[in-house]
Protein backbone atom coordinates (compact mmCIF):
# COMPACT_ATOMS: atom_id res chain seq x y z
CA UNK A 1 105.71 80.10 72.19
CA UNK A 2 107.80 79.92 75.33
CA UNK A 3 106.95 78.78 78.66
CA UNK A 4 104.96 81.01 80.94
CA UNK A 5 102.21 81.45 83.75
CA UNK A 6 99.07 82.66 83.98
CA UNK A 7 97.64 84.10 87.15
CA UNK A 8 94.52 85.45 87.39
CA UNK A 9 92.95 87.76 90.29
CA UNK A 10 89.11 86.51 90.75
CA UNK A 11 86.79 89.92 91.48
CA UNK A 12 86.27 91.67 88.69
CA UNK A 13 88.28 89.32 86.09
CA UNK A 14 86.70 85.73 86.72
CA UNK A 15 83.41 86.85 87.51
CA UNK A 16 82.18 90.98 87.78
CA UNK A 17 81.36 91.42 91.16
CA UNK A 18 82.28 94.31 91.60
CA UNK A 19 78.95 95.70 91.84
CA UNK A 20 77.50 93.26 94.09
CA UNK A 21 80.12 94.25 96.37
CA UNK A 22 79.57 97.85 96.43
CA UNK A 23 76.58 97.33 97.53
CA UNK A 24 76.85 94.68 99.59
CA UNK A 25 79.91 97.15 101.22
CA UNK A 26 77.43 99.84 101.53
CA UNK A 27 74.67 98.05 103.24
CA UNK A 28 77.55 96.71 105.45
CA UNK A 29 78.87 99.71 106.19
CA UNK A 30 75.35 101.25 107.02
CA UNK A 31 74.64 98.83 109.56
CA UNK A 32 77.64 100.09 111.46
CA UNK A 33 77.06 103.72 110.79
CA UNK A 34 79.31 104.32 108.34
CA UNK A 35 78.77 105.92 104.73
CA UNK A 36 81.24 105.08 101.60
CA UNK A 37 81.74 107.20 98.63
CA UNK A 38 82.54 106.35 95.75
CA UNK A 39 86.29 107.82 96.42
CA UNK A 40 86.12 106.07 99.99
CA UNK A 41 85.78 102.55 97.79
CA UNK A 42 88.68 102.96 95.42
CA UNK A 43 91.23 104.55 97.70
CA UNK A 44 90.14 102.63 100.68
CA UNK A 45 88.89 99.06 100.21
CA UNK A 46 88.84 97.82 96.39
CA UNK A 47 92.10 95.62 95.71
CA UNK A 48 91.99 95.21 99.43
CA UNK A 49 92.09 92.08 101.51
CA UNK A 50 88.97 92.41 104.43
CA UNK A 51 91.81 92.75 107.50
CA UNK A 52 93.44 95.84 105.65
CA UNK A 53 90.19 97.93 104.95
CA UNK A 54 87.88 96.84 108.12
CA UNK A 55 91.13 98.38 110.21
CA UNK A 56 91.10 101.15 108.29
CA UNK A 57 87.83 101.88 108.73
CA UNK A 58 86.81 100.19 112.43
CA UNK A 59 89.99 101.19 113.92
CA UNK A 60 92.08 99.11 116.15
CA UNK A 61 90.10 95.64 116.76
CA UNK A 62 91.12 91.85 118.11
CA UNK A 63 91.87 89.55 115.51
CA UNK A 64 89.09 87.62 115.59
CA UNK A 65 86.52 90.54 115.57
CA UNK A 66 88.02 91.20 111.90
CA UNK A 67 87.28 87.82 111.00
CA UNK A 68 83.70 88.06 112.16
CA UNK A 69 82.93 91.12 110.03
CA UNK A 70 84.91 90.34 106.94
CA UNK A 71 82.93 86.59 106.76
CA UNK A 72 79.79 88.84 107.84
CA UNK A 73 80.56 91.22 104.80
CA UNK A 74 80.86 88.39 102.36
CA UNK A 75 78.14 86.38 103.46
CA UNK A 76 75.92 89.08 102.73
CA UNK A 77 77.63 89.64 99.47
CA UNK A 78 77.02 85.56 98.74
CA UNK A 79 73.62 86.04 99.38
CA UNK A 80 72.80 88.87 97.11
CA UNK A 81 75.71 87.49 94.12
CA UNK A 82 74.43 83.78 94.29
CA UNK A 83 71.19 84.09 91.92
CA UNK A 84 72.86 86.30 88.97
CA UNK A 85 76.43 84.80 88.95
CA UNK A 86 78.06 84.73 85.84
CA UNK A 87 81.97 84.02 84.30
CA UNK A 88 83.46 86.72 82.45
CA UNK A 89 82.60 86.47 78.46
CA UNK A 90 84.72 84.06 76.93
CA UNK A 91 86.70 83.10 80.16
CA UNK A 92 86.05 79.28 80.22
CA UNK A 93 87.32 78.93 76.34
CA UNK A 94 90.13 80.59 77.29
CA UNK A 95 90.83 78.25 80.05
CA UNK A 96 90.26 75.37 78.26
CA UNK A 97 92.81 76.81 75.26
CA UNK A 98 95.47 77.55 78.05
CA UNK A 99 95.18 74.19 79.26
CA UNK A 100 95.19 72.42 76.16
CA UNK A 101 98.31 74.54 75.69
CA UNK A 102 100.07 73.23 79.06
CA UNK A 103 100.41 76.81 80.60
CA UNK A 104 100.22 76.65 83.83
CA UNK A 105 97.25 78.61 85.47
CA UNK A 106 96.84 80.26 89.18
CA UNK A 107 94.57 82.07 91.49
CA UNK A 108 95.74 85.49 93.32
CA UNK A 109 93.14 87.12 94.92
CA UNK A 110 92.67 89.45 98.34
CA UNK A 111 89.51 87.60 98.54
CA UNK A 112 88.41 85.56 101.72
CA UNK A 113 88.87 81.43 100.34
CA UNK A 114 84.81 81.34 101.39
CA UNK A 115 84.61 83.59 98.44
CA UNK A 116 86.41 81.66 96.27
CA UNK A 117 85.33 78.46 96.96
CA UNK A 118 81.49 80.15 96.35
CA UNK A 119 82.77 81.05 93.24
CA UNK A 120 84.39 78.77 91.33
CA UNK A 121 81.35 76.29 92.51
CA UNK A 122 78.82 78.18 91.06
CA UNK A 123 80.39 78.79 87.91
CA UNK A 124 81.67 75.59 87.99
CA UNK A 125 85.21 76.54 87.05
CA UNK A 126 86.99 75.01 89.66
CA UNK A 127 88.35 72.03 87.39
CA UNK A 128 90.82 74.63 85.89
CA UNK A 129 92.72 75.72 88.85
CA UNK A 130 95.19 73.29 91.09
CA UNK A 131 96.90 76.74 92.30
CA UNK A 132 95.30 79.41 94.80
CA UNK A 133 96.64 82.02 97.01
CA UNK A 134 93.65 84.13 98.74
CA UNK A 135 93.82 86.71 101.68
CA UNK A 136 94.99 83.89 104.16
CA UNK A 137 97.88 83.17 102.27
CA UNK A 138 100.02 87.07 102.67
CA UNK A 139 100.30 89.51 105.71
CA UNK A 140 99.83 92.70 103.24
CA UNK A 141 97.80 93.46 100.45
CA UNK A 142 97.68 94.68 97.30
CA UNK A 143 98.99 97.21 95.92
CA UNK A 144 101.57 94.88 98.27
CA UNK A 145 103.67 92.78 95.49
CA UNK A 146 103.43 90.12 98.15
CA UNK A 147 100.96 87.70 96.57
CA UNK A 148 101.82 87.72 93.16
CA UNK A 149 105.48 87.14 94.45
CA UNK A 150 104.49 83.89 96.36
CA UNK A 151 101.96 82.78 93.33
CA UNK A 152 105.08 83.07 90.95
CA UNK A 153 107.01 81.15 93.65
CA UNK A 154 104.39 78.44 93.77
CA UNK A 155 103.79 77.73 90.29
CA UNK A 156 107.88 77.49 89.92
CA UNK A 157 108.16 80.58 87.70
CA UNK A 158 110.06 84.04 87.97
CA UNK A 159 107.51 86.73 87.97
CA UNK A 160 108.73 87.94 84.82
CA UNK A 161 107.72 85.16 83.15
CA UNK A 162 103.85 85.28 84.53
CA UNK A 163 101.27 87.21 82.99
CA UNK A 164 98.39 88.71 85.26
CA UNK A 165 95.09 89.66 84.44
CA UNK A 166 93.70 92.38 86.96
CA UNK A 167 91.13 94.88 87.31
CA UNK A 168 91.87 97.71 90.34
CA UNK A 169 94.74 99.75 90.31
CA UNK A 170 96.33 98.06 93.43
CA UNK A 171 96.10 94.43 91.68
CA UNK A 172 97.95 96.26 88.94
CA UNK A 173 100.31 98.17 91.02
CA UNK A 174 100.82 94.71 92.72
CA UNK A 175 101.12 92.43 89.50
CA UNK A 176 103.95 95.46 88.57
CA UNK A 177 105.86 95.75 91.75
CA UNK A 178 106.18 91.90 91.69
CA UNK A 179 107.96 91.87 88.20
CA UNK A 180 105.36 90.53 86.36
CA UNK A 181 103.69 91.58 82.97
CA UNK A 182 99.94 92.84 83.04
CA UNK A 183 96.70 92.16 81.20
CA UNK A 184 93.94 94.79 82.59
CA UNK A 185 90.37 93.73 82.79
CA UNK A 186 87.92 97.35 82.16
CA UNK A 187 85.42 95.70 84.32
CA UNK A 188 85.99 98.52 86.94
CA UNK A 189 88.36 100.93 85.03
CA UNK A 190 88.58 102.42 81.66
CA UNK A 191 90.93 101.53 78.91
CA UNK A 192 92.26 104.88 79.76
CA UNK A 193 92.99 104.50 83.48
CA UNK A 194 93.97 100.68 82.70
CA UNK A 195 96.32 102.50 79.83
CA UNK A 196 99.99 101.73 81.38
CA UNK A 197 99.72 98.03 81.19
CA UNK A 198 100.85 95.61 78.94
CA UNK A 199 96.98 94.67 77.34
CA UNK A 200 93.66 95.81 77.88
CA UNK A 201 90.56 93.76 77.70
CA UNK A 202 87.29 93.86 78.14
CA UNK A 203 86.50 90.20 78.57
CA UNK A 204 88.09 87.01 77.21
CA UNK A 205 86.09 86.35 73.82
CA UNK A 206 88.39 85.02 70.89
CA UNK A 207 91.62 85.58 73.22
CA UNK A 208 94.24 82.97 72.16
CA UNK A 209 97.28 82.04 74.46
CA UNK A 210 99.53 82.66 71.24
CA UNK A 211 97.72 86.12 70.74
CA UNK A 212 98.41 86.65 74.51
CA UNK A 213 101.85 86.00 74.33
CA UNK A 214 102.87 88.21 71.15
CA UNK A 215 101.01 91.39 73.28
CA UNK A 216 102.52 90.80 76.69
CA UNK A 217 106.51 89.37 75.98
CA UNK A 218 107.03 90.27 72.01
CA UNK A 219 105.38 93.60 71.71
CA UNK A 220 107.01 94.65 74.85
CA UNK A 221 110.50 93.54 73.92
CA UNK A 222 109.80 95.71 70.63
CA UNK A 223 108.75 98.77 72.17
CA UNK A 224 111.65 98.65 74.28
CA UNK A 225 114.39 98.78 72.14
């Protein structure tokens, strides 16, 4: 097996939140006077870091205004996540086999490092990863390549050589655009929808590093001659 990276985006592929955002996005948005569809959420915010979609939504505001609803967003998120919290089936096995197998293993995430720090804590998975970019780390976000570019960059491998797991179409369109191959996570898409890259799962029971490897570098290679 030859050398390569994994990277992992954290909503919806460490832990499903995805839910607990939606409606912690709705009640939010409420209290501002706004209401989300379901469209509104996919084309407008998910995949999104909090200074991209609160612009998009509140307009034109100062800096630090942004700041104060995006931590006011997640807080209320935190609050309503923190009781039912729960790692993605399978996930910390698979960490511990990557590890075991020396392959190095990142963070890449448009979420907020309060988020992430909340995260990791609770599910007590923070022992795993010495490498994280959140949204402080890029000016633009996904669909962006910009933050799987710099994760590549930081772990000291071409993005070709890094595998991403990923959930939303922008983290995919991201992972892509930056060169690197794709594992998608049907937490918030179908198989279907989730269809054009490399692997599809559903969560990370049984799912070997060597198994990962033949799907994402030797499969492709074979399809593509």
């Amino acid at each position: 097996m030859h050398s390569f990276a994994v990277i992992f985006d954290m909503d919806g592929v460490l832990v499903d939140t995805n839910p607990y955002h939606k409606i912690s996005l709705k009640q939010f948005c409420e209290r501002y006077g706004y209401a989300l569809s379901e469209e509104d959420l996919i084309t407008k915010i998910y995949g999104r870091t909090n200074n991209e979609w609160i612009r998009t939504l509140f307009g034109s505001l100062p800096t630090e205004r942004i700041l104060a609803l995006g931590e006011e967003k997640e807080a209320l998120f935190r609050s309503i996540y923190k009781d039912v919290i729960d790692p993605l089936a399978g996930l910390e096995e698979f960490l511990k086999r990557l590890t075991q197998a020396k392959i190095p293993i990142a963070i890449g995430t448009s979420a907020p490092r309060s988020n992430v720090d909340f995260v990791l804590q609770l599910t007590r998975l923070e022992k795993y990863f010495h490498t994280i970019l959140d949204q402080s780390h890029v000016a633009h976000g996904k669909p962006d390549p910009e933050i799987y570019l710099k994760v590549a960059d930081r772990l000291g491998f071409e993005p070709k050589r890094c595998v991403v797991f990923e959930d939303s179409l922008s983290g995919v369109e991201s992972a892509q655009r930056a060169g690197a191959k794709v594992v998608g996570v049907t937490t918030t898409h179908t198989r279907q929808e989730l269809a054009h890259t490399n692997f599809v799962i559903s969560d990370f029971t049984d799912l070997m590093p060597e198994t990962l490897y033949q799907k994402v570098f030797m499969d492709a290679s074979e399809s593509n001659r």
